[in-house]
PDB file of N, CA and C in Angstrom:
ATOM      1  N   UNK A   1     -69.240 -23.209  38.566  1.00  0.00           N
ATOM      2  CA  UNK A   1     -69.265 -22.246  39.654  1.00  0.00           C
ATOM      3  C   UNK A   1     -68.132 -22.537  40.623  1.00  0.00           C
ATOM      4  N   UNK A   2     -67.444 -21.485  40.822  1.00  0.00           N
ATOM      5  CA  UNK A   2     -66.129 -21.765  41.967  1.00  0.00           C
ATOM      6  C   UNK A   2     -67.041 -21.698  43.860  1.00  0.00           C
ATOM      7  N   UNK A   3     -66.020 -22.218  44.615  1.00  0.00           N
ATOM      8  CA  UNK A   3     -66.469 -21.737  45.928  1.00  0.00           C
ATOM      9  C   UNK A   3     -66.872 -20.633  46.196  1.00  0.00           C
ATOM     10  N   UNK A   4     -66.516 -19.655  46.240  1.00  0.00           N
ATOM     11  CA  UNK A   4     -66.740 -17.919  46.168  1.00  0.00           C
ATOM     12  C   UNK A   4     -68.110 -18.060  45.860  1.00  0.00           C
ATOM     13  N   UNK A   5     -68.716 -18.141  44.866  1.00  0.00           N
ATOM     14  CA  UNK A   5     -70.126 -18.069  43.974  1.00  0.00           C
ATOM     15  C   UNK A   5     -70.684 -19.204  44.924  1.00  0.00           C
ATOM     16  N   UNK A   6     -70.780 -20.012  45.044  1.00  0.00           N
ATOM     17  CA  UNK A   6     -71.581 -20.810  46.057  1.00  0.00           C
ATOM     18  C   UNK A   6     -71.588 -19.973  47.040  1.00  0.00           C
ATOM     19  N   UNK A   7     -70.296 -19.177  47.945  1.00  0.00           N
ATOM     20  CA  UNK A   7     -70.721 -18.818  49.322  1.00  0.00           C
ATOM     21  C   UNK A   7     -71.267 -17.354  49.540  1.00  0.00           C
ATOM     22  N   UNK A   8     -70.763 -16.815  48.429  1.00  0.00           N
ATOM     23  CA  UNK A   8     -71.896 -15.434  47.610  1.00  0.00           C
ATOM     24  C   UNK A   8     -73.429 -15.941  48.262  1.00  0.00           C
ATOM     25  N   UNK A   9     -73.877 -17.124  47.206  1.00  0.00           N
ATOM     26  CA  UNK A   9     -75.352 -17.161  47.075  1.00  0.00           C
ATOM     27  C   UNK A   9     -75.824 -17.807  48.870  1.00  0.00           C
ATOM     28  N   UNK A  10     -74.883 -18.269  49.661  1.00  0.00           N
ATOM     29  CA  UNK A  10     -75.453 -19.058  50.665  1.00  0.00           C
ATOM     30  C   UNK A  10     -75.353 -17.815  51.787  1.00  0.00           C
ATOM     31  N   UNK A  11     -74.657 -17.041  51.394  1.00  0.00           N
ATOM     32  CA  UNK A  11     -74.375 -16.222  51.991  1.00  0.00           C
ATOM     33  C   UNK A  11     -76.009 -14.751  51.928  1.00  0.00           C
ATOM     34  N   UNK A  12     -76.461 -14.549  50.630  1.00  0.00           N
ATOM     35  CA  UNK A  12     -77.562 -14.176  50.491  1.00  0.00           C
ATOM     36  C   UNK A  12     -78.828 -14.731  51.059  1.00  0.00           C
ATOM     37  N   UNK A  13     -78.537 -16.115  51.220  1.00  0.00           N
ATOM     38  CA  UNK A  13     -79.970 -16.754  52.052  1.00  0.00           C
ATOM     39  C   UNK A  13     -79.390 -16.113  53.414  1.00  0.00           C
ATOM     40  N   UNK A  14     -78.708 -16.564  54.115  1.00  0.00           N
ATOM     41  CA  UNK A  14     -78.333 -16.472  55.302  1.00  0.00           C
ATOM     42  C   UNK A  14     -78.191 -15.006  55.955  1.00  0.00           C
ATOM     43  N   UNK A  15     -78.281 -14.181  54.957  1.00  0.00           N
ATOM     44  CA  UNK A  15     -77.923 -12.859  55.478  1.00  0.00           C
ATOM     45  C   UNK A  15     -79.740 -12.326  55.689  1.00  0.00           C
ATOM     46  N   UNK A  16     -80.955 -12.979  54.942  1.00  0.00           N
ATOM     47  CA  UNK A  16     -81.932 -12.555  54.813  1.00  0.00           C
ATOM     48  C   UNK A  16     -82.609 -13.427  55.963  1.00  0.00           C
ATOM     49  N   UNK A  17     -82.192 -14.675  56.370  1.00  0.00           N
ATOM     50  CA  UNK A  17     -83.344 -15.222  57.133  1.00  0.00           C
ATOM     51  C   UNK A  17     -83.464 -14.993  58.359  1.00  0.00           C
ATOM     52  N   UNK A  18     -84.260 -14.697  59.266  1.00  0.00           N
ATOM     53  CA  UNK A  18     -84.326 -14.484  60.629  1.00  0.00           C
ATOM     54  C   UNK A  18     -83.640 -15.837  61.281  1.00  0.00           C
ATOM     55  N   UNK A  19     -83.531 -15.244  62.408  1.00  0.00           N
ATOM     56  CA  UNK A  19     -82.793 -16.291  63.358  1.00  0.00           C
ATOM     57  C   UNK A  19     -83.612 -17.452  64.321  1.00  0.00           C
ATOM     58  N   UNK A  20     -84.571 -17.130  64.184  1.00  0.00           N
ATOM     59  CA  UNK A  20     -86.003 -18.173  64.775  1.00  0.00           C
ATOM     60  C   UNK A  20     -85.971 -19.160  63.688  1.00  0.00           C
ATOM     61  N   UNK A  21     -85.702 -18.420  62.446  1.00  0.00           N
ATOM     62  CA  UNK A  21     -85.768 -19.815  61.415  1.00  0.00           C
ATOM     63  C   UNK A  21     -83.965 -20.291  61.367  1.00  0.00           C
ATOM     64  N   UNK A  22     -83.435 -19.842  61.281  1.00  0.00           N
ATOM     65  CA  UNK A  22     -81.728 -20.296  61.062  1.00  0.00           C
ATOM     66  C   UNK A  22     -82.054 -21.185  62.091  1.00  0.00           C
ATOM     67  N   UNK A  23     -81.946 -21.233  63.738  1.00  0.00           N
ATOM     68  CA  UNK A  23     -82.096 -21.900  64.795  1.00  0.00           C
ATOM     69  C   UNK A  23     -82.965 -22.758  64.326  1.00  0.00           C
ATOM     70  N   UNK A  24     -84.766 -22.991  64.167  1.00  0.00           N
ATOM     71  CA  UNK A  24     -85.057 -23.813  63.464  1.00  0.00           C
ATOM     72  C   UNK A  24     -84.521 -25.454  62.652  1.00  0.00           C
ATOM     73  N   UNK A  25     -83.860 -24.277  61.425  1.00  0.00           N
ATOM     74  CA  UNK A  25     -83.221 -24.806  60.682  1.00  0.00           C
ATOM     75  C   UNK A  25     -81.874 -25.969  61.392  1.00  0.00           C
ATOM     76  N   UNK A  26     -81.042 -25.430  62.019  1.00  0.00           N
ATOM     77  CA  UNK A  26     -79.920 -26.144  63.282  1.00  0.00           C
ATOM     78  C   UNK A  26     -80.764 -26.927  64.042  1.00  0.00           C
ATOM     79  N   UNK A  27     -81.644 -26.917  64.487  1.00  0.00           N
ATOM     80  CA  UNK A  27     -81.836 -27.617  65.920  1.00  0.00           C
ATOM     81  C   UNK A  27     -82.449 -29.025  64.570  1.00  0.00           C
ATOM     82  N   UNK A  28     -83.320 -28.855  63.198  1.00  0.00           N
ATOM     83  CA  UNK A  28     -83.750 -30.107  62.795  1.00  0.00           C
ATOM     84  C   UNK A  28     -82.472 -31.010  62.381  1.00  0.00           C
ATOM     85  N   UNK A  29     -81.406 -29.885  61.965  1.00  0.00           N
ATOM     86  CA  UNK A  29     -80.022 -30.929  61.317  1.00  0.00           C
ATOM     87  C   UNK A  29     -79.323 -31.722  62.533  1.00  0.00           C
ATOM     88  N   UNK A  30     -79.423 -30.826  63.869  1.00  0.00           N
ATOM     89  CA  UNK A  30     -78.700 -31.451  64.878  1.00  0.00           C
ATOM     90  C   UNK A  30     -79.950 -32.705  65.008  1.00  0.00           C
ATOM     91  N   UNK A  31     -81.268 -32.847  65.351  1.00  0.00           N
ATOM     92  CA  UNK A  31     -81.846 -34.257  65.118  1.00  0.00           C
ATOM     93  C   UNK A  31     -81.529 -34.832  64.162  1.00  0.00           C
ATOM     94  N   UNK A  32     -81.186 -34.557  62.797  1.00  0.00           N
ATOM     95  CA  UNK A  32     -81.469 -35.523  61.565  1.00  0.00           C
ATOM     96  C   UNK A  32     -79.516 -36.176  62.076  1.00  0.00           C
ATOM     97  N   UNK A  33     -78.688 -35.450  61.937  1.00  0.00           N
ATOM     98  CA  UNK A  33     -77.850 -35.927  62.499  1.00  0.00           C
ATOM     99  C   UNK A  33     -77.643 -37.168  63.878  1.00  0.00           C
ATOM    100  N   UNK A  34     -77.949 -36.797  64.817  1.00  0.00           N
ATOM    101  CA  UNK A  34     -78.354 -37.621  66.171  1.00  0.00           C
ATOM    102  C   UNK A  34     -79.170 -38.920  65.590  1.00  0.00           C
ATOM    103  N   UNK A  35     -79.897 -38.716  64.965  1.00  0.00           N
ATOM    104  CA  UNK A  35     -80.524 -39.979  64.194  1.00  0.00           C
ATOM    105  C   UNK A  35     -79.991 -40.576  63.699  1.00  0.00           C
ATOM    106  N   UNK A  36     -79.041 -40.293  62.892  1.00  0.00           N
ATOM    107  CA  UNK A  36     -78.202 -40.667  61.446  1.00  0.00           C
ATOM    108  C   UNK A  36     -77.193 -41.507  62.435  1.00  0.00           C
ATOM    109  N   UNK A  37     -76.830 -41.294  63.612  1.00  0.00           N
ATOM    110  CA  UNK A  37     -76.029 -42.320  64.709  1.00  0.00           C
ATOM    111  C   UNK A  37     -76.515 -43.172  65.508  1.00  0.00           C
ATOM    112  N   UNK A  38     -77.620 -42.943  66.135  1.00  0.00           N
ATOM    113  CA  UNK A  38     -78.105 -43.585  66.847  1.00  0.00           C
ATOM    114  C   UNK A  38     -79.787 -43.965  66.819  1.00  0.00           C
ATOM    115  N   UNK A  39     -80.330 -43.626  65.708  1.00  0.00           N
ATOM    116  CA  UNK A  39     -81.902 -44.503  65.796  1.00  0.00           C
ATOM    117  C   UNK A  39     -81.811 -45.376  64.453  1.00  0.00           C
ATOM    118  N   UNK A  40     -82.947 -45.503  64.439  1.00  0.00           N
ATOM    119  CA  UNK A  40     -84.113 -46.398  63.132  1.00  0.00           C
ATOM    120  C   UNK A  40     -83.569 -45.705  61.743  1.00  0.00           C
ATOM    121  N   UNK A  41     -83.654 -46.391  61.053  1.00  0.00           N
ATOM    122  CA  UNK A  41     -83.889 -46.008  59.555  1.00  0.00           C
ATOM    123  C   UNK A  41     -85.314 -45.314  59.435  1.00  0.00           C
ATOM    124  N   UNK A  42     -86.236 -45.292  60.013  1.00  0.00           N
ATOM    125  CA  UNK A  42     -87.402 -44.917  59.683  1.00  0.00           C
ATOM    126  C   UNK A  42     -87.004 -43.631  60.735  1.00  0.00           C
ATOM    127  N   UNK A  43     -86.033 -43.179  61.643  1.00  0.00           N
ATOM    128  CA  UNK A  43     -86.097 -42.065  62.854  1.00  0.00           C
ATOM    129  C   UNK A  43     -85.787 -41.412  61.845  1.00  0.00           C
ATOM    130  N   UNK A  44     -84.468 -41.794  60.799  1.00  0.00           N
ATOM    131  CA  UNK A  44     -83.629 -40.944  60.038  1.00  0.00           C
ATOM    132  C   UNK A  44     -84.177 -40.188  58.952  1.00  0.00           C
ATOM    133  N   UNK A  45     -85.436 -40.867  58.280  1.00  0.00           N
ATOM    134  CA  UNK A  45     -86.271 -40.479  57.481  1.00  0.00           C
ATOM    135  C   UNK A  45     -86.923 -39.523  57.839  1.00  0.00           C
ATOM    136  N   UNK A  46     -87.509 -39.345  59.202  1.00  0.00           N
ATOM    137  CA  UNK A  46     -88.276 -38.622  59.419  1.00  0.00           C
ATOM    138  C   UNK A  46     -87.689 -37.055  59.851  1.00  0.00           C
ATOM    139  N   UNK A  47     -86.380 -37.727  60.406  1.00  0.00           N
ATOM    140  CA  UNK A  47     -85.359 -36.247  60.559  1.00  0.00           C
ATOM    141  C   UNK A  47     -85.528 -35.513  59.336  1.00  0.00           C
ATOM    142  N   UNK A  48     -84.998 -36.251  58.219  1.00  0.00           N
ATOM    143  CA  UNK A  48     -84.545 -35.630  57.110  1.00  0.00           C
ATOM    144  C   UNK A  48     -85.377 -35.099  56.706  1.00  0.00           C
ATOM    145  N   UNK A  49     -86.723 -35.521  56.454  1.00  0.00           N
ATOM    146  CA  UNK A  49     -88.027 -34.676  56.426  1.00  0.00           C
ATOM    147  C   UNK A  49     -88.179 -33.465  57.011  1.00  0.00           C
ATOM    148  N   UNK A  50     -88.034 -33.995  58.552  1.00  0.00           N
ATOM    149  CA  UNK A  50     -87.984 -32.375  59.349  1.00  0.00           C
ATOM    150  C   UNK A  50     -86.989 -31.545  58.789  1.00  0.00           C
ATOM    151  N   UNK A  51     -85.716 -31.648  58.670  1.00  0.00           N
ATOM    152  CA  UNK A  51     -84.528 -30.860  58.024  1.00  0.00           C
ATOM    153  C   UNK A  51     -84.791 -30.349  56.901  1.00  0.00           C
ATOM    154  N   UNK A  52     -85.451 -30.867  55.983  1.00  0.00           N
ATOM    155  CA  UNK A  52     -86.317 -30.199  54.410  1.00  0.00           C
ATOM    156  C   UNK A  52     -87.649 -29.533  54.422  1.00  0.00           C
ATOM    157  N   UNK A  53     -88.323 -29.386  55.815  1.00  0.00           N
ATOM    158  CA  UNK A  53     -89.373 -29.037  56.377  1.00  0.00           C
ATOM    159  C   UNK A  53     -89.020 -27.573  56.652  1.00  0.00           C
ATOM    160  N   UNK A  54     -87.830 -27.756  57.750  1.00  0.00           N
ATOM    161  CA  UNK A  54     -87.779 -26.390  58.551  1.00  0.00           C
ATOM    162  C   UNK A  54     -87.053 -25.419  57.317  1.00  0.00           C
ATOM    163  N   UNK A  55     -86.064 -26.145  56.142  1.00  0.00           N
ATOM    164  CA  UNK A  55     -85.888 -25.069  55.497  1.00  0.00           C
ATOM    165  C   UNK A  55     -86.709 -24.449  54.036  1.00  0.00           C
ATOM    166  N   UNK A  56     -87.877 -25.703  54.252  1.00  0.00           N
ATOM    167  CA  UNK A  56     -88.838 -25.084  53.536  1.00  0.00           C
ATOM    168  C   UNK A  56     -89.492 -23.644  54.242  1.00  0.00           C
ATOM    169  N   UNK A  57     -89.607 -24.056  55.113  1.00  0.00           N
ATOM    170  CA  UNK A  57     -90.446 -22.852  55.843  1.00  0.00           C
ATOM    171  C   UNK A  57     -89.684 -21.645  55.774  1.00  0.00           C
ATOM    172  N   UNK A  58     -88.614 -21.452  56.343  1.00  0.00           N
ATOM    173  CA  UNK A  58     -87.267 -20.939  56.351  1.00  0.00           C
ATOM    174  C   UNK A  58     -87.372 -19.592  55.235  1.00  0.00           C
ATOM    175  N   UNK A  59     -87.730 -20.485  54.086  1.00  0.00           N
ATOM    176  CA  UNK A  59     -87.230 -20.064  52.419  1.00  0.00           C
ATOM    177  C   UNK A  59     -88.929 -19.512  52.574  1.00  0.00           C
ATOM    178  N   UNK A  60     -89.496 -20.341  52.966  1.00  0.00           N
ATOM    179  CA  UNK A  60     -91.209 -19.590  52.610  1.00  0.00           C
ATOM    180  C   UNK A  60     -91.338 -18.467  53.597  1.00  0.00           C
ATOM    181  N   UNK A  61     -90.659 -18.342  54.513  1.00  0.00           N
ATOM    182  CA  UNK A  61     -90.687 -16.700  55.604  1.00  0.00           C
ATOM    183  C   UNK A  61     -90.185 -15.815  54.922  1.00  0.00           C
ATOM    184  N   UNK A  62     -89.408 -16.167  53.992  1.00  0.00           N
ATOM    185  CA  UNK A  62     -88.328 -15.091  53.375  1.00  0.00           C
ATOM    186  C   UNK A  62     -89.819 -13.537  52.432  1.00  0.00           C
ATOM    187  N   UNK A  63     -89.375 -12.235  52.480  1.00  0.00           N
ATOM    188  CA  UNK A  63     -90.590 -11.776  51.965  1.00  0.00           C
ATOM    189  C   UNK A  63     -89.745 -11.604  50.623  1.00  0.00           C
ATOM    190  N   UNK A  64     -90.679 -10.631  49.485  1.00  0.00           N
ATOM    191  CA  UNK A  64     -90.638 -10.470  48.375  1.00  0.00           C
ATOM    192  C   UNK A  64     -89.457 -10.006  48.041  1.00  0.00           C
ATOM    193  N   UNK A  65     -88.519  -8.989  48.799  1.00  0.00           N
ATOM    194  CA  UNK A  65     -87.655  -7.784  48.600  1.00  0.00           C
ATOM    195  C   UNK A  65     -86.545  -9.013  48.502  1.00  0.00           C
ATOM    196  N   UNK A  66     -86.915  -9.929  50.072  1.00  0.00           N
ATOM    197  CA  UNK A  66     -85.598 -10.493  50.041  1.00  0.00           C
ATOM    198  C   UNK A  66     -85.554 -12.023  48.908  1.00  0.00           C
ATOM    199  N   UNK A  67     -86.142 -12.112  48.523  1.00  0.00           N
ATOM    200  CA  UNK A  67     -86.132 -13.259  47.722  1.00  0.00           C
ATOM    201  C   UNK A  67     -85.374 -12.566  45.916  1.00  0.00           C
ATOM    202  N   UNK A  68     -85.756 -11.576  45.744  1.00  0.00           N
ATOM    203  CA  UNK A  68     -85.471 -10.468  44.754  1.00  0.00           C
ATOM    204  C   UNK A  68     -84.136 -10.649  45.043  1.00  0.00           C
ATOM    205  N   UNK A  69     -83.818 -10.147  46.040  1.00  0.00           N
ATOM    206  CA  UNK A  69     -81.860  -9.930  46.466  1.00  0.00           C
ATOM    207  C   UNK A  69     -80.886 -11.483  45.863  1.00  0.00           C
ATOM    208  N   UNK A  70     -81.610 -12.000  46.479  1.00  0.00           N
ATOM    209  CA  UNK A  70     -81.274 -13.754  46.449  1.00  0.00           C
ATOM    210  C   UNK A  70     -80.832 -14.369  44.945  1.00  0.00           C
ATOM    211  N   UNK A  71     -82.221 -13.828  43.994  1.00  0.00           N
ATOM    212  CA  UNK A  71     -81.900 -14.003  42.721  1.00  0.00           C
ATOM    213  C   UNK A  71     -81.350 -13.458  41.840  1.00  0.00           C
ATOM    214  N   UNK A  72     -81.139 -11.910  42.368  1.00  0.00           N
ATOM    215  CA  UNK A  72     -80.132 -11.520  41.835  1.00  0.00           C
ATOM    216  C   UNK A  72     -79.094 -11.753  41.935  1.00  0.00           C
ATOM    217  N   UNK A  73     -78.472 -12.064  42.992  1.00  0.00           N
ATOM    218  CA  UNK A  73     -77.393 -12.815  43.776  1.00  0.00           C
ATOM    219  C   UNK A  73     -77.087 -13.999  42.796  1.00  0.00           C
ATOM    220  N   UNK A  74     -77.831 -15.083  42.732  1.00  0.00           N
ATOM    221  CA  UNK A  74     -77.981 -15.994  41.748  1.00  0.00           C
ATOM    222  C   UNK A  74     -77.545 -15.886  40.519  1.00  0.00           C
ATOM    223  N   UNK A  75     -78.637 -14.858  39.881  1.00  0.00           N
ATOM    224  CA  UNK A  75     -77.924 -14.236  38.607  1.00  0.00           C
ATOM    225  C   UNK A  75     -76.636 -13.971  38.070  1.00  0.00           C
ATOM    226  N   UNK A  76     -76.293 -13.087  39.145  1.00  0.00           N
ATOM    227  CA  UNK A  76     -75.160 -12.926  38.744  1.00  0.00           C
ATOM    228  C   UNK A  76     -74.145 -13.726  38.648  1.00  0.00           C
ATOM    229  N   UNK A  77     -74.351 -14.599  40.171  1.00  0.00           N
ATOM    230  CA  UNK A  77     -72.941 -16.078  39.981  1.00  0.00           C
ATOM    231  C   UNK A  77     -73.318 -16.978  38.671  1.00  0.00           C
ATOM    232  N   UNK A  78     -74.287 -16.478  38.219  1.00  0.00           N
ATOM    233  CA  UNK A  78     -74.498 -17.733  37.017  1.00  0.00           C
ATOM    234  C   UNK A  78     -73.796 -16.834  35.823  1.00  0.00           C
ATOM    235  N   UNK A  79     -74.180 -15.813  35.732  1.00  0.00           N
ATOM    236  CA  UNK A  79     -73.785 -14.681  34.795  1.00  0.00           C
ATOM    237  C   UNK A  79     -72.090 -15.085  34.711  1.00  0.00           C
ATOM    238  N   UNK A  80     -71.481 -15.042  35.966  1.00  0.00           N
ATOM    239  CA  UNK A  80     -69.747 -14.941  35.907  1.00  0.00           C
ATOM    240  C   UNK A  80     -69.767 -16.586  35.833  1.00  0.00           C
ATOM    241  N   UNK A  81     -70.580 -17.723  36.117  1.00  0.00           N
ATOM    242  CA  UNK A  81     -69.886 -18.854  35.779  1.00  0.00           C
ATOM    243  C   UNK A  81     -70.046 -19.136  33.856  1.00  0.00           C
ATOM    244  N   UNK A  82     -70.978 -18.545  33.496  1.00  0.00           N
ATOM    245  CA  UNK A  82     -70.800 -18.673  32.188  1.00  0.00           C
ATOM    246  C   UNK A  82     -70.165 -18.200  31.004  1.00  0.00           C
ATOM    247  N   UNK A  83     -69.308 -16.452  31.840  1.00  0.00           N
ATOM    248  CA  UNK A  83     -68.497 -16.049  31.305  1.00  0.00           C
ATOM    249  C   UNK A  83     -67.480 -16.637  31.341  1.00  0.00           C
ATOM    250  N   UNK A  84     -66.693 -17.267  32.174  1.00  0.00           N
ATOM    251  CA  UNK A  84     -65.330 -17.479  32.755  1.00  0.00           C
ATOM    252  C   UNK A  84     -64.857 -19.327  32.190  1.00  0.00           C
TER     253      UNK A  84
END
């Protein structure tokens, strides 16, 4: 898969998720980050948790239509990485 096809598909999450979750999503990386400099090994763990947390949720807000879009999206970059 080239760059393009990665920012295709990141670009399909991002175009579907609300902004309560995107923000979400930012405010746990800006902790897991801040951690990653200045706490515990056990702070950093727990960031990273939160950071795989909020974009679980994130991905679980997403509804049916838009999850459909996503994989098609998918599809297809897989479709052109296996042609090419």
């Amino acid at each position: 898969m080239s760059k393009i096809d990665h920012a295709r598909i990141l670009n399909a999450y991002l175009s579907r998720l609300t902004l309560a979750d995107m923000n979400a999503v930012y405010n746990a990386n800006q902790a897991w980050a801040y951690a990653a400099m200045n706490d515990s090994h056990s702070s950093l763990m727990q960031c990273r948790s939160g950071f795989y947390t909020a974009v679980s949720n994130a991905v679980n807000n997403l509804i049916q239509h838009d999850i459909a879009y996503i994989e098609q999206v998918i599809s297809e970059e897989s479709d052109h990485a296996n042609n090419t």
